[in-house]
Protein backbone atom coordinates (compact mmCIF):
# COMPACT_ATOMS: atom_id res chain seq x y z
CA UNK A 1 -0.40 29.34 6.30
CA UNK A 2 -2.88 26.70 6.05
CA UNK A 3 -1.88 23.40 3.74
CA UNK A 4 -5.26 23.92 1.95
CA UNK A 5 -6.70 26.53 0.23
CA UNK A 6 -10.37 27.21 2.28
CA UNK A 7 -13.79 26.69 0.79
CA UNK A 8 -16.22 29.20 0.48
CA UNK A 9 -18.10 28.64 3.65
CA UNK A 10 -14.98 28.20 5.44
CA UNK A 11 -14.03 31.52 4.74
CA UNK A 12 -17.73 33.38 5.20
CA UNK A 13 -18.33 30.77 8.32
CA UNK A 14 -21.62 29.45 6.90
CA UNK A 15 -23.24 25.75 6.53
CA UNK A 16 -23.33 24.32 3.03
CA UNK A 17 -27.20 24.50 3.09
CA UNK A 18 -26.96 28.35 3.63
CA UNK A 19 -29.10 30.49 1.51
CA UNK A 20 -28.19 34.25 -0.63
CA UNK A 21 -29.44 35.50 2.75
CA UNK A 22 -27.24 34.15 4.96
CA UNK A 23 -23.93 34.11 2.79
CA UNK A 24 -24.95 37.96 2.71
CA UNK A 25 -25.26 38.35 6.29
CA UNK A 26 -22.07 36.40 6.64
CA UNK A 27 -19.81 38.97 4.89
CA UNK A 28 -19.55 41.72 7.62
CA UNK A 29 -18.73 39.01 10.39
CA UNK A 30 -15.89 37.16 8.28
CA UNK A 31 -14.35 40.99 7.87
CA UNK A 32 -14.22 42.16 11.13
CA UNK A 33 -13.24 38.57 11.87
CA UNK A 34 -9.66 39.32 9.92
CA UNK A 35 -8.69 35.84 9.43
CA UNK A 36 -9.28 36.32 5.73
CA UNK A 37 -8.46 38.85 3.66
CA UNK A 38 -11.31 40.83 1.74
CA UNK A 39 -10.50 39.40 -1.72
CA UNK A 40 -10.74 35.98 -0.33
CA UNK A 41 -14.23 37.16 1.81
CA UNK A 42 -15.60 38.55 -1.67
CA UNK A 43 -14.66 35.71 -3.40
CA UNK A 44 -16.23 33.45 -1.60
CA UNK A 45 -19.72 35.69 -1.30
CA UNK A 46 -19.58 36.24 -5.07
CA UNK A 47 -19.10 32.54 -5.61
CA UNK A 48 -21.79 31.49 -3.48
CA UNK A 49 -24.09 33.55 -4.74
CA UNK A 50 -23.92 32.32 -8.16
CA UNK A 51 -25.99 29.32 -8.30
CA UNK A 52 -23.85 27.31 -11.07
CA UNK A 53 -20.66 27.74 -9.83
CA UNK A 54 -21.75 27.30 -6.49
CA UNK A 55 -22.87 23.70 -7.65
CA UNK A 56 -19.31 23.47 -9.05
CA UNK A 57 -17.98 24.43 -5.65
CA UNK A 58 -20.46 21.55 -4.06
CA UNK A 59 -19.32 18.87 -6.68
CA UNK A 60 -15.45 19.21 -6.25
CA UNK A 61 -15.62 18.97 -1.88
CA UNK A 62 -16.51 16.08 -0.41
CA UNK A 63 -19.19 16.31 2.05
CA UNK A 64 -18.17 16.83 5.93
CA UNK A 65 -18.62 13.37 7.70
CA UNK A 66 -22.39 13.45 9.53
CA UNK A 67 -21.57 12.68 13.32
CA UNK A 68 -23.20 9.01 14.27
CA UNK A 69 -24.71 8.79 18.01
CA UNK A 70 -24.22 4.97 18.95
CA UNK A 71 -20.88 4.31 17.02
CA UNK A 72 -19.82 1.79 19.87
CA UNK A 73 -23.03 -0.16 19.35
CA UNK A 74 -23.46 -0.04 15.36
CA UNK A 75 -20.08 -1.17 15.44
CA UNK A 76 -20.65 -4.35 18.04
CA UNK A 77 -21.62 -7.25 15.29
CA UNK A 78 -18.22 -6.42 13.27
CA UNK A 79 -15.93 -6.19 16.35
CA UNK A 80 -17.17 -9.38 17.72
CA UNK A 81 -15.23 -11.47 15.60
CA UNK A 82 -11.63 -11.43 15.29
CA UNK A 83 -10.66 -9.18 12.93
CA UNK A 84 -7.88 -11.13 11.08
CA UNK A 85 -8.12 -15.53 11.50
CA UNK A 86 -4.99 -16.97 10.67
CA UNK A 87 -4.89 -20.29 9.65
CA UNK A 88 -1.68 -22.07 10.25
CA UNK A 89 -0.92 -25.64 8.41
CA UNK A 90 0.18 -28.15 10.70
CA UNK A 91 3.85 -29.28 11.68
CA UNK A 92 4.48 -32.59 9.99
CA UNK A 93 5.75 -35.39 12.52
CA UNK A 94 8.68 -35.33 14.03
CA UNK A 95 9.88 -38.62 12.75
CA UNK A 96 9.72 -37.02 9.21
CA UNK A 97 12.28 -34.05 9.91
CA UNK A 98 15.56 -34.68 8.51
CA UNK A 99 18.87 -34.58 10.57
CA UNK A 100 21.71 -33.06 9.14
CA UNK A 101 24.86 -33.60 11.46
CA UNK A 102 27.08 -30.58 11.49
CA UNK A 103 29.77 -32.01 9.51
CA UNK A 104 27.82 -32.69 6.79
CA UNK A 105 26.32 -29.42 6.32
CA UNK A 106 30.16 -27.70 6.86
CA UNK A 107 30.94 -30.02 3.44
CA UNK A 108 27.83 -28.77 1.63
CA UNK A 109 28.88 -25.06 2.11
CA UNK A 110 32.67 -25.39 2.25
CA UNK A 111 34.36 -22.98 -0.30
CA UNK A 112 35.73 -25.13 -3.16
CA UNK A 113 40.24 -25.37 -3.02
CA UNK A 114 41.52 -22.84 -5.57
CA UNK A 115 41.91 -23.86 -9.25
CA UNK A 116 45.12 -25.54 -10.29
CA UNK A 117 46.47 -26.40 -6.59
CA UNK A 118 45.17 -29.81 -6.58
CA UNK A 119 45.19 -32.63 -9.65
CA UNK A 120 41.75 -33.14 -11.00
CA UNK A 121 39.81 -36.18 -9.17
CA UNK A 122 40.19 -39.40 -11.19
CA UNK A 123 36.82 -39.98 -13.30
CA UNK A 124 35.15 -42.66 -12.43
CA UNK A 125 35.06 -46.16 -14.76
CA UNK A 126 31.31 -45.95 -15.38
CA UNK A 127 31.63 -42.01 -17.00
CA UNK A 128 34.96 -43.22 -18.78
CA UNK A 129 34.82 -42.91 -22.61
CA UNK A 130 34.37 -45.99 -24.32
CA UNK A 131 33.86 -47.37 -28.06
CA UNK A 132 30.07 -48.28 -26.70
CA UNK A 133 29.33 -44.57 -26.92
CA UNK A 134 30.48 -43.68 -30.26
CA UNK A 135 28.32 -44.18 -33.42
CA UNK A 136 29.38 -47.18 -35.58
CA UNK A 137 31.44 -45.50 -38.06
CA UNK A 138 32.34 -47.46 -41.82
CA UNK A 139 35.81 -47.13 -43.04
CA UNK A 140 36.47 -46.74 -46.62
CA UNK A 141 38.84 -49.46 -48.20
């Protein structure tokens, strides 16, 4: 079974340019051809003889593909030139890298100790709470 339904001049065999003529010459070779059935074959013949919906027909397929003699050559200018140009930055110097030693990364990642084993660390003096933070307050007498 084929995945799309045949246009009329598949089915009758005939060119898109062909004329009432033609299309009904083209009806007793498509029968005893048998790779349509005679609905489909009278279908077709009915529909292309039928100027308007014949134009219908036209309008909804695209257009076979023309062959083009010379592809290689008409083709020459674009393939010339690489077809994709990268352009990668730079590496900086290698002076500017930074060095991590192993040990220090293995700190940055460690997993932290479990809550509650160890005692909090000590806060430092300069974070400590002081009198120099708090708003002047007055004290009623």
């Amino acid at each position: 079974m084929p995945l799309h339904e045949p246009s009329p001049y598949e089915v009758l065999g005939v060119p898109i340019t062909a004329g009432a003529r033609e299309i009904n010459l083209a009806v007793s070779p498509a029968l005893r051809a048998g790779r349509y059935t005679r609905q489909q074959i009278q279908d077709a013949a009915g529909l292309l003889r039928h100027p308007d919906r014949r134009l219908e027909v036209d309008l909804q397929q695209p257009l076979p593909p023309e062959p083009v003699d010379h592809a290689a050559e008409l083709l020459a200018p674009a393939l010339a030139e690489p077809l994709l140009v990268v352009d990668r930055p730079r590496l900086p110097p290698a002076d500017s890298f930074l060095a991590l030693h192993r040990a220090e990364l293995a700190a940055e990642f460690a997993e932290p100790a479990p809550a509650g084993t160890d005692p909090e660390p000590p806060i430092p003096a300069r974070f400590a709470a002081d009198l120099s933070v708090l708003p002047q307050i007055e004290v009623p007498e």
